[in-house]
PDB file of N, CA and C in Angstrom:
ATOM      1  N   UNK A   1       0.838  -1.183   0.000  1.00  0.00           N
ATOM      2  CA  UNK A   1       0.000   0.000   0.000  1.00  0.00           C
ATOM      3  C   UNK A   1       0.881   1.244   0.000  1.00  0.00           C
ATOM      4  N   UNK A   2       0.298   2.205  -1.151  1.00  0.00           N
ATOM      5  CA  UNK A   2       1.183   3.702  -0.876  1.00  0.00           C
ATOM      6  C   UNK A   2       0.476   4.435  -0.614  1.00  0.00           C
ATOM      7  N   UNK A   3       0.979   5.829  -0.572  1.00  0.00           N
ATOM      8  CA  UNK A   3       0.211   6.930   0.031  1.00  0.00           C
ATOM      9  C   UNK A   3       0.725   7.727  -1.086  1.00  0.00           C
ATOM     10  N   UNK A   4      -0.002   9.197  -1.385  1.00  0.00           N
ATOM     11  CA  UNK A   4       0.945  10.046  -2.335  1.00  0.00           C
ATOM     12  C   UNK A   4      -0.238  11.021  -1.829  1.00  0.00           C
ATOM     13  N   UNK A   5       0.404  12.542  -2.006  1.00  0.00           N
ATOM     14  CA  UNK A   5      -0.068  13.583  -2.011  1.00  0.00           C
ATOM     15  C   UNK A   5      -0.134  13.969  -3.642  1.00  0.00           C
ATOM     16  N   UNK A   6      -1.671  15.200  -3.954  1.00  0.00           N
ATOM     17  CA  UNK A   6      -1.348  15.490  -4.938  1.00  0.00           C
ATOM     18  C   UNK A   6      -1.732  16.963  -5.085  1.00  0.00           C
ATOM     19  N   UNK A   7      -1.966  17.548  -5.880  1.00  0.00           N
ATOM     20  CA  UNK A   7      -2.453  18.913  -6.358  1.00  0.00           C
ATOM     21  C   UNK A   7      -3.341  18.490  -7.575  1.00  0.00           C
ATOM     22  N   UNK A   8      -4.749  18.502  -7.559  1.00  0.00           N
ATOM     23  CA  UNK A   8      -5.210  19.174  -9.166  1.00  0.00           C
ATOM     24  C   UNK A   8      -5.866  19.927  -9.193  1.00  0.00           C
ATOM     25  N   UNK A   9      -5.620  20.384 -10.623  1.00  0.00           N
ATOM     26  CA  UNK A   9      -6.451  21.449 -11.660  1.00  0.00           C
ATOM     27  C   UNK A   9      -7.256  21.241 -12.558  1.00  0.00           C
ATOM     28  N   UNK A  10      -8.384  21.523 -12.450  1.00  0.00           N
ATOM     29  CA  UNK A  10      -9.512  21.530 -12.994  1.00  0.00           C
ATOM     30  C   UNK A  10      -9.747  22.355 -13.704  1.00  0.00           C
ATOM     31  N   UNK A  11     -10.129  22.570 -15.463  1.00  0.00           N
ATOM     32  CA  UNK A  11     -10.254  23.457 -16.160  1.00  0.00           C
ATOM     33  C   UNK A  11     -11.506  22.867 -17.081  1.00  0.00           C
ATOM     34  N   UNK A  12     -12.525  24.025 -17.458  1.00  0.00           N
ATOM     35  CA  UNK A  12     -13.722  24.359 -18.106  1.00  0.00           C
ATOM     36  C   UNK A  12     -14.571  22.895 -17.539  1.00  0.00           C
ATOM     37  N   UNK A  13     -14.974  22.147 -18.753  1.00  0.00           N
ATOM     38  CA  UNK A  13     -15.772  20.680 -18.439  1.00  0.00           C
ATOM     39  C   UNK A  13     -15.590  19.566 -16.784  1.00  0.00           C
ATOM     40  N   UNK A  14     -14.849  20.299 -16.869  1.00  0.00           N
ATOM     41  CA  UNK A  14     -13.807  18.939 -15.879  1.00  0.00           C
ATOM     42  C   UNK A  14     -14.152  19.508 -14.451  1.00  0.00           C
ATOM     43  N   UNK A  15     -14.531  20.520 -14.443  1.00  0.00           N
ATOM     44  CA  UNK A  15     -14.535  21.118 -12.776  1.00  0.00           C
ATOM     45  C   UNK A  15     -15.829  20.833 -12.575  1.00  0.00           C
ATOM     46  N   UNK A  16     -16.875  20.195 -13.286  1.00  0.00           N
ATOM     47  CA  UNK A  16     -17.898  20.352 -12.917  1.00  0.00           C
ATOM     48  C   UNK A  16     -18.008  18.573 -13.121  1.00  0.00           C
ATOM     49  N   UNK A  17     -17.674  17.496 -13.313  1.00  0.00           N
ATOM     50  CA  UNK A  17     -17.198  16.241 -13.245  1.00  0.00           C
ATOM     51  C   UNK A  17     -16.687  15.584 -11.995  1.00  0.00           C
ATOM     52  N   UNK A  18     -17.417  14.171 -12.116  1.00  0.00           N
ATOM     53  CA  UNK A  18     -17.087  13.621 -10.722  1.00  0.00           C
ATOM     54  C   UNK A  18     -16.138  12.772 -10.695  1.00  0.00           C
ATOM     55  N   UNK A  19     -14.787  13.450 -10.967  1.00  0.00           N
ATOM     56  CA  UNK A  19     -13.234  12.745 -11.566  1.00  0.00           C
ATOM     57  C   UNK A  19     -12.961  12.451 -10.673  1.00  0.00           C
ATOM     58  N   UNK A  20     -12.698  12.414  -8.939  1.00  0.00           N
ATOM     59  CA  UNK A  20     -11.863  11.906  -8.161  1.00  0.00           C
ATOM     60  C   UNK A  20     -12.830  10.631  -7.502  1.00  0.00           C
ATOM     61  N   UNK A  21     -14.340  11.037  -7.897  1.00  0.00           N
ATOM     62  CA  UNK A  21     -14.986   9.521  -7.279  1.00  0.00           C
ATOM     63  C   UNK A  21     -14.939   8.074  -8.136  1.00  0.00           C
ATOM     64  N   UNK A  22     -14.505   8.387  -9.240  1.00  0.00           N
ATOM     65  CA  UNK A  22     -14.923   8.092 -10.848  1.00  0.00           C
ATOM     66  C   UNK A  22     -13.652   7.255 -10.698  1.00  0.00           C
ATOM     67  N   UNK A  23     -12.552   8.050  -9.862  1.00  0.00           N
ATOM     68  CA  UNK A  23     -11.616   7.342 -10.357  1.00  0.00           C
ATOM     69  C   UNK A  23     -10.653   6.564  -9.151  1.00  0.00           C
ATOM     70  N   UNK A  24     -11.300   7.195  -7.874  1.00  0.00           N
ATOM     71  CA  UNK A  24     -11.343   5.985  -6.826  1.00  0.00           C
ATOM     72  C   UNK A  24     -11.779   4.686  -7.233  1.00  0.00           C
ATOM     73  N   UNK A  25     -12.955   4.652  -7.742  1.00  0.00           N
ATOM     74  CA  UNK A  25     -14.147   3.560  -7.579  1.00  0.00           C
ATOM     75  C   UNK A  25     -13.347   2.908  -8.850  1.00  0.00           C
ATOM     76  N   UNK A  26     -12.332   3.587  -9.646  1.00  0.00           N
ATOM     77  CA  UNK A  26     -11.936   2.839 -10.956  1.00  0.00           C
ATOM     78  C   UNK A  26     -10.765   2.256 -10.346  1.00  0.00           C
ATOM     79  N   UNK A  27      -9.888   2.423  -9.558  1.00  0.00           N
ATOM     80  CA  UNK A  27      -8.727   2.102  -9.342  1.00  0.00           C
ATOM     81  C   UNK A  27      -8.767   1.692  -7.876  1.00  0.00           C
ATOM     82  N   UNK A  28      -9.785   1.623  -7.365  1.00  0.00           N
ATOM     83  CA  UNK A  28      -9.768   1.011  -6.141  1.00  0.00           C
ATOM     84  C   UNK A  28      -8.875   1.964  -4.943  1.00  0.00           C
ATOM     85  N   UNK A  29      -8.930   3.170  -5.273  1.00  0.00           N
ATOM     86  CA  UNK A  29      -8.139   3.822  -4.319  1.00  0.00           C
ATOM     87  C   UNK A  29      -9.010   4.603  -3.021  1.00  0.00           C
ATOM     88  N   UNK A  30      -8.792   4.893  -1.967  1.00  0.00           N
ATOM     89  CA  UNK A  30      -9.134   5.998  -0.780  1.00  0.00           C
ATOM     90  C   UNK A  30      -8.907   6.873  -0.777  1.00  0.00           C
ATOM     91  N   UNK A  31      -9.540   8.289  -0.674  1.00  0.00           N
ATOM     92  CA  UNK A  31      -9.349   9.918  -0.924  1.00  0.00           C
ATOM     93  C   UNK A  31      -9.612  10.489   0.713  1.00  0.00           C
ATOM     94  N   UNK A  32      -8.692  11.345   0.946  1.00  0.00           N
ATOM     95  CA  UNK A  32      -9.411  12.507   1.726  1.00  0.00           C
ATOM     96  C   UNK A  32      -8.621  13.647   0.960  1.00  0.00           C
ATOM     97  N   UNK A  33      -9.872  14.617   1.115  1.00  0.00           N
ATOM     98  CA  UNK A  33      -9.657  15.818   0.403  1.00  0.00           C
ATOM     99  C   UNK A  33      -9.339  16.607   1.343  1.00  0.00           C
ATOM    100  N   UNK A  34      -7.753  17.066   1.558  1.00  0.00           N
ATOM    101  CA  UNK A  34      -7.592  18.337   2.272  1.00  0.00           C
ATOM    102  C   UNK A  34      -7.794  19.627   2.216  1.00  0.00           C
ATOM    103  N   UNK A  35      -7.714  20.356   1.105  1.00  0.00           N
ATOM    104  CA  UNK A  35      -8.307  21.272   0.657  1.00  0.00           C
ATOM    105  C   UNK A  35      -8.478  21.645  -0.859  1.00  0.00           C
ATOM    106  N   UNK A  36      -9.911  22.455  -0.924  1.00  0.00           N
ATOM    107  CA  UNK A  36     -10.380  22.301  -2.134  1.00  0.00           C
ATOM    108  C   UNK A  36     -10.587  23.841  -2.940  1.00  0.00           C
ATOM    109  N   UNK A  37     -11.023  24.285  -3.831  1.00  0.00           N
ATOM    110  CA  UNK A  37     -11.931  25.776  -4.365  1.00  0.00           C
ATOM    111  C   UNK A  37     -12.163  25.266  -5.672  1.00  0.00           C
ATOM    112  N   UNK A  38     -13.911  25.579  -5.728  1.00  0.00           N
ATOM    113  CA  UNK A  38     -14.203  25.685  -7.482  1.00  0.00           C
ATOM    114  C   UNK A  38     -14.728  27.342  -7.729  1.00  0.00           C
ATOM    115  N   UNK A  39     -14.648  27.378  -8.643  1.00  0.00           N
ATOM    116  CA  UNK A  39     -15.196  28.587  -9.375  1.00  0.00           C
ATOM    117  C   UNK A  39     -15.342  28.721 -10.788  1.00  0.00           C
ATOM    118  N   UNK A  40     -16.305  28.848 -11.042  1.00  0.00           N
ATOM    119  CA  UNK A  40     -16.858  29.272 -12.240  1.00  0.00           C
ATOM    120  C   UNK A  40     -15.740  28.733 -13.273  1.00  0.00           C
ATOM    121  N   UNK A  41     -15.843  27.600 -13.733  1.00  0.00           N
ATOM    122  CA  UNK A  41     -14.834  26.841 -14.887  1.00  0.00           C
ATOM    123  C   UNK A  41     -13.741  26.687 -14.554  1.00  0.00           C
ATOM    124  N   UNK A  42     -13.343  26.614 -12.996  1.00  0.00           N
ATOM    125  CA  UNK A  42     -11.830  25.814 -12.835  1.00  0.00           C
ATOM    126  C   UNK A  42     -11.778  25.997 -10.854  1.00  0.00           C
ATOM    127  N   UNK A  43     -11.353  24.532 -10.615  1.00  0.00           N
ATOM    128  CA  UNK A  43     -11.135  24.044  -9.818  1.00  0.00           C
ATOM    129  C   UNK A  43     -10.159  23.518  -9.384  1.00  0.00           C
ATOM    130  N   UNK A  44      -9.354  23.466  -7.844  1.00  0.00           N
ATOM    131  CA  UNK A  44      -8.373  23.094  -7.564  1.00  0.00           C
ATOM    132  C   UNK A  44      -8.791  21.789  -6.264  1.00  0.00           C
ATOM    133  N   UNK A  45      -8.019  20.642  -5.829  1.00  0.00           N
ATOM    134  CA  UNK A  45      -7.776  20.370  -5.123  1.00  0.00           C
ATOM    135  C   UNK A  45      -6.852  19.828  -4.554  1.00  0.00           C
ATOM    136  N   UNK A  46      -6.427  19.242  -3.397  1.00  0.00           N
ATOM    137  CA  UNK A  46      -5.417  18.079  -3.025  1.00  0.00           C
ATOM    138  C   UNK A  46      -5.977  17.924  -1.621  1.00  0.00           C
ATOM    139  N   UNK A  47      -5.111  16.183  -2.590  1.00  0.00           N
ATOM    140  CA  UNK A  47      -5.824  15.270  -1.854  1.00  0.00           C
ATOM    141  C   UNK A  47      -4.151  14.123  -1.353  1.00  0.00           C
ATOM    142  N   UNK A  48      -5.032  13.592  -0.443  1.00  0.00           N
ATOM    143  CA  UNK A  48      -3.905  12.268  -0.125  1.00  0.00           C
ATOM    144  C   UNK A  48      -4.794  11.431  -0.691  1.00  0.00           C
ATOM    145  N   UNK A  49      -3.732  10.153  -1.773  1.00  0.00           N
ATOM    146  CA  UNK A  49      -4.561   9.321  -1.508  1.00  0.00           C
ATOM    147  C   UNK A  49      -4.003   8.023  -1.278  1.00  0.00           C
ATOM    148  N   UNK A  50      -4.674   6.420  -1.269  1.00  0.00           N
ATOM    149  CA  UNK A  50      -3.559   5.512  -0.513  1.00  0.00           C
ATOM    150  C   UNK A  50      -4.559   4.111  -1.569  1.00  0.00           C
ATOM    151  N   UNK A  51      -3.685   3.385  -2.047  1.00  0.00           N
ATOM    152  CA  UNK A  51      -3.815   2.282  -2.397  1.00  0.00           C
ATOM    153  C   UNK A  51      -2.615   1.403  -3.000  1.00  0.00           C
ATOM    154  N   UNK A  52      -2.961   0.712  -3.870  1.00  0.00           N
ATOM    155  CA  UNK A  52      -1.626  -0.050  -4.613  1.00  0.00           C
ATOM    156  C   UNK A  52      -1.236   0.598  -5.305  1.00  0.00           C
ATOM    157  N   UNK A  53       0.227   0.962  -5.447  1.00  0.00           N
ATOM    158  CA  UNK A  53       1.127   1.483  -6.069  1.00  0.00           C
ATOM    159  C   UNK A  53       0.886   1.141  -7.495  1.00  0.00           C
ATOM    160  N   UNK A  54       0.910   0.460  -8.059  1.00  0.00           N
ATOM    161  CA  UNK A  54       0.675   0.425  -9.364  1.00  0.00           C
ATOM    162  C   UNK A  54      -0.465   1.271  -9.625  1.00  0.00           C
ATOM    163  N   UNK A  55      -1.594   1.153  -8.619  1.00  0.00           N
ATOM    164  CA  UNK A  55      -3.180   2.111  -9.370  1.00  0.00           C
ATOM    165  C   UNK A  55      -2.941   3.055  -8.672  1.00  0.00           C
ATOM    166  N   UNK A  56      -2.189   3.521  -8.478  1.00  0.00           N
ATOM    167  CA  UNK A  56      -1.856   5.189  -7.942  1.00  0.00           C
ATOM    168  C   UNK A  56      -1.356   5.404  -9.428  1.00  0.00           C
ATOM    169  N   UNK A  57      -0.083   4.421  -9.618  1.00  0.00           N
ATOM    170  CA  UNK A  57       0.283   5.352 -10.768  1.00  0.00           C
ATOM    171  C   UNK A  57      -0.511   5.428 -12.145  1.00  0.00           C
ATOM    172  N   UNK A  58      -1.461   4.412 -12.272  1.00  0.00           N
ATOM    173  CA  UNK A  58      -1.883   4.426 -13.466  1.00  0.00           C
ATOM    174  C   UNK A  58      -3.147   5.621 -13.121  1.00  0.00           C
ATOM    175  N   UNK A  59      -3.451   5.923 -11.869  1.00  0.00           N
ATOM    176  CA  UNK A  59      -5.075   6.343 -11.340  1.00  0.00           C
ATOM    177  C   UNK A  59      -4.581   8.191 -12.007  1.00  0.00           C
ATOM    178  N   UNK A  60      -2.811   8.634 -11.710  1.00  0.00           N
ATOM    179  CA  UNK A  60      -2.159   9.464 -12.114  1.00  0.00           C
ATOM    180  C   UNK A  60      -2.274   9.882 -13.825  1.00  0.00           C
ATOM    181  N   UNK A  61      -1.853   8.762 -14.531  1.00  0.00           N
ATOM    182  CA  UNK A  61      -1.962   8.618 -15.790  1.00  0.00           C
ATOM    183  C   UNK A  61      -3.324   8.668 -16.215  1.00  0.00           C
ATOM    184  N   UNK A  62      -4.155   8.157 -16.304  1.00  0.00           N
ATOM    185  CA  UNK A  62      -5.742   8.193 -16.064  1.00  0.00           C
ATOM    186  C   UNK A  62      -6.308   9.937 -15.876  1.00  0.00           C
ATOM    187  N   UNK A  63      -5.545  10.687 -14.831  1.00  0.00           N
ATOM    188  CA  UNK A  63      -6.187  12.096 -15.128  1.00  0.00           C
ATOM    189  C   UNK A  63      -5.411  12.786 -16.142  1.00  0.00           C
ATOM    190  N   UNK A  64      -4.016  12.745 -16.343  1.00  0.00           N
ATOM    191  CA  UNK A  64      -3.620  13.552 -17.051  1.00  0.00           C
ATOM    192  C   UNK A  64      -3.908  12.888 -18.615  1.00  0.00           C
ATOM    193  N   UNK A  65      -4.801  11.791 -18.796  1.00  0.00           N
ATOM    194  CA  UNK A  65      -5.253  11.714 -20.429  1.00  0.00           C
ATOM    195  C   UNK A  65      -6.416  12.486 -20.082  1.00  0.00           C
ATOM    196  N   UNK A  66      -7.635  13.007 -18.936  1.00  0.00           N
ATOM    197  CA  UNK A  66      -8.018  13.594 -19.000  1.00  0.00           C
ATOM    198  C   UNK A  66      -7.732  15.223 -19.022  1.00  0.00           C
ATOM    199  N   UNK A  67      -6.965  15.222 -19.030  1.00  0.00           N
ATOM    200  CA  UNK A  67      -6.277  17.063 -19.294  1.00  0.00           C
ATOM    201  C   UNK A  67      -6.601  17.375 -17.624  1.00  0.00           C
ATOM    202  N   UNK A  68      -6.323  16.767 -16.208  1.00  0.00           N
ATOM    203  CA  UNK A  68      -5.748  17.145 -15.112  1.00  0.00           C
ATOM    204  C   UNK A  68      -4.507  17.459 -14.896  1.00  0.00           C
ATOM    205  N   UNK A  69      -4.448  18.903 -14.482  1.00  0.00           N
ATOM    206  CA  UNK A  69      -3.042  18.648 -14.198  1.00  0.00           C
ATOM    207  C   UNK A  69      -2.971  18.353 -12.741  1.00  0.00           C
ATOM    208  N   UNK A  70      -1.754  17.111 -12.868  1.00  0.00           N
ATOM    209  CA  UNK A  70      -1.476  16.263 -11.618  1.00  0.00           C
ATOM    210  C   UNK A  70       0.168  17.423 -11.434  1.00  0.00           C
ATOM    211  N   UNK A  71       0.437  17.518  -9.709  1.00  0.00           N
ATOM    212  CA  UNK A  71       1.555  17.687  -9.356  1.00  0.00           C
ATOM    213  C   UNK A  71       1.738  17.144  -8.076  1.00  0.00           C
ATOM    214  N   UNK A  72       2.968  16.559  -7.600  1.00  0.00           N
ATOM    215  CA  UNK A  72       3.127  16.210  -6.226  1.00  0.00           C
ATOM    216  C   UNK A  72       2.976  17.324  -5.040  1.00  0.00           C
ATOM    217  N   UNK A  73       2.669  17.143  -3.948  1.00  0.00           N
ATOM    218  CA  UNK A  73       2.504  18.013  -3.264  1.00  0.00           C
ATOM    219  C   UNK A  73       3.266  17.579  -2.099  1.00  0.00           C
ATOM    220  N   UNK A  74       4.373  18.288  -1.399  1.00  0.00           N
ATOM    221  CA  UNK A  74       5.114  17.932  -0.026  1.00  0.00           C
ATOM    222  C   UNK A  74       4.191  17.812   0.914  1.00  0.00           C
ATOM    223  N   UNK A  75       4.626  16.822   1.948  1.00  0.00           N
ATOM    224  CA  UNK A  75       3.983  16.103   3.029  1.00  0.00           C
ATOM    225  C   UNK A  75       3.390  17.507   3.822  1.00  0.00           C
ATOM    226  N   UNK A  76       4.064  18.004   4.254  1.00  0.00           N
ATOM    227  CA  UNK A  76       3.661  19.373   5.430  1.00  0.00           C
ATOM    228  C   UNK A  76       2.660  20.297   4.945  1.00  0.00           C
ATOM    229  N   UNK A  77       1.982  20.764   3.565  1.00  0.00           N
ATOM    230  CA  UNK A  77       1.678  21.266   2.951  1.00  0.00           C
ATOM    231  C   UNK A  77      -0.051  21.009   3.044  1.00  0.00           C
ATOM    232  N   UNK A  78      -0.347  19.349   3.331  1.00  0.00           N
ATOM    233  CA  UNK A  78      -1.695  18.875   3.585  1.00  0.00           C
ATOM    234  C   UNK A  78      -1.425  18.615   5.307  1.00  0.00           C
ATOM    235  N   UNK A  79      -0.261  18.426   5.754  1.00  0.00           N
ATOM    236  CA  UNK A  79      -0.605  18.064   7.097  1.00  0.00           C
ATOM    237  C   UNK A  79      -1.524  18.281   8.408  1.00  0.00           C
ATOM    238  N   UNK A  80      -1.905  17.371   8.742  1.00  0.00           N
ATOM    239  CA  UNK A  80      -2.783  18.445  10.068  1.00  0.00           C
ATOM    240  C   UNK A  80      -3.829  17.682  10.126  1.00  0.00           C
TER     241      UNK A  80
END
């Protein structure tokens, strides 16, 4: 089991899409959302999330064919 922090960005179609449940439930992964903001055609969040390393990385690959941008996010940054 891994853990990874992330950052995304949500732009026009996509912020209003249910991409992080869509893609738990696809890859078998666990979310908590540390912090979030949408607005009017673009959205940010990060999240931790924790499953098998392999469907982390493909769950990664998986948003950015959806035009997410994925970035790592340092541990201290969601902590708390």
């Amino acid at each position: 089991m891994g853990k990874r922090r992330v950052h995304l960005t949500f732009q026009g179609q996509l912020a209003d899409e249910p991409a992080i449940w869509t893609m738990s439930q696809e890859f078998d992964l666990v979310f908590s959302i540390r912090q979030a903001d949408l607005t009017d055609g673009f959205g940010w969040i990060m999240l931790e999330l924790e499953g098998d390393d392999q469907k982390l990385s493909d769950a990664m690959r998986w948003l950015e064919e959806r035009d997410v941008i994925v970035a790592p996010i340092e541990q201290d940054v969601v902590a708390g």
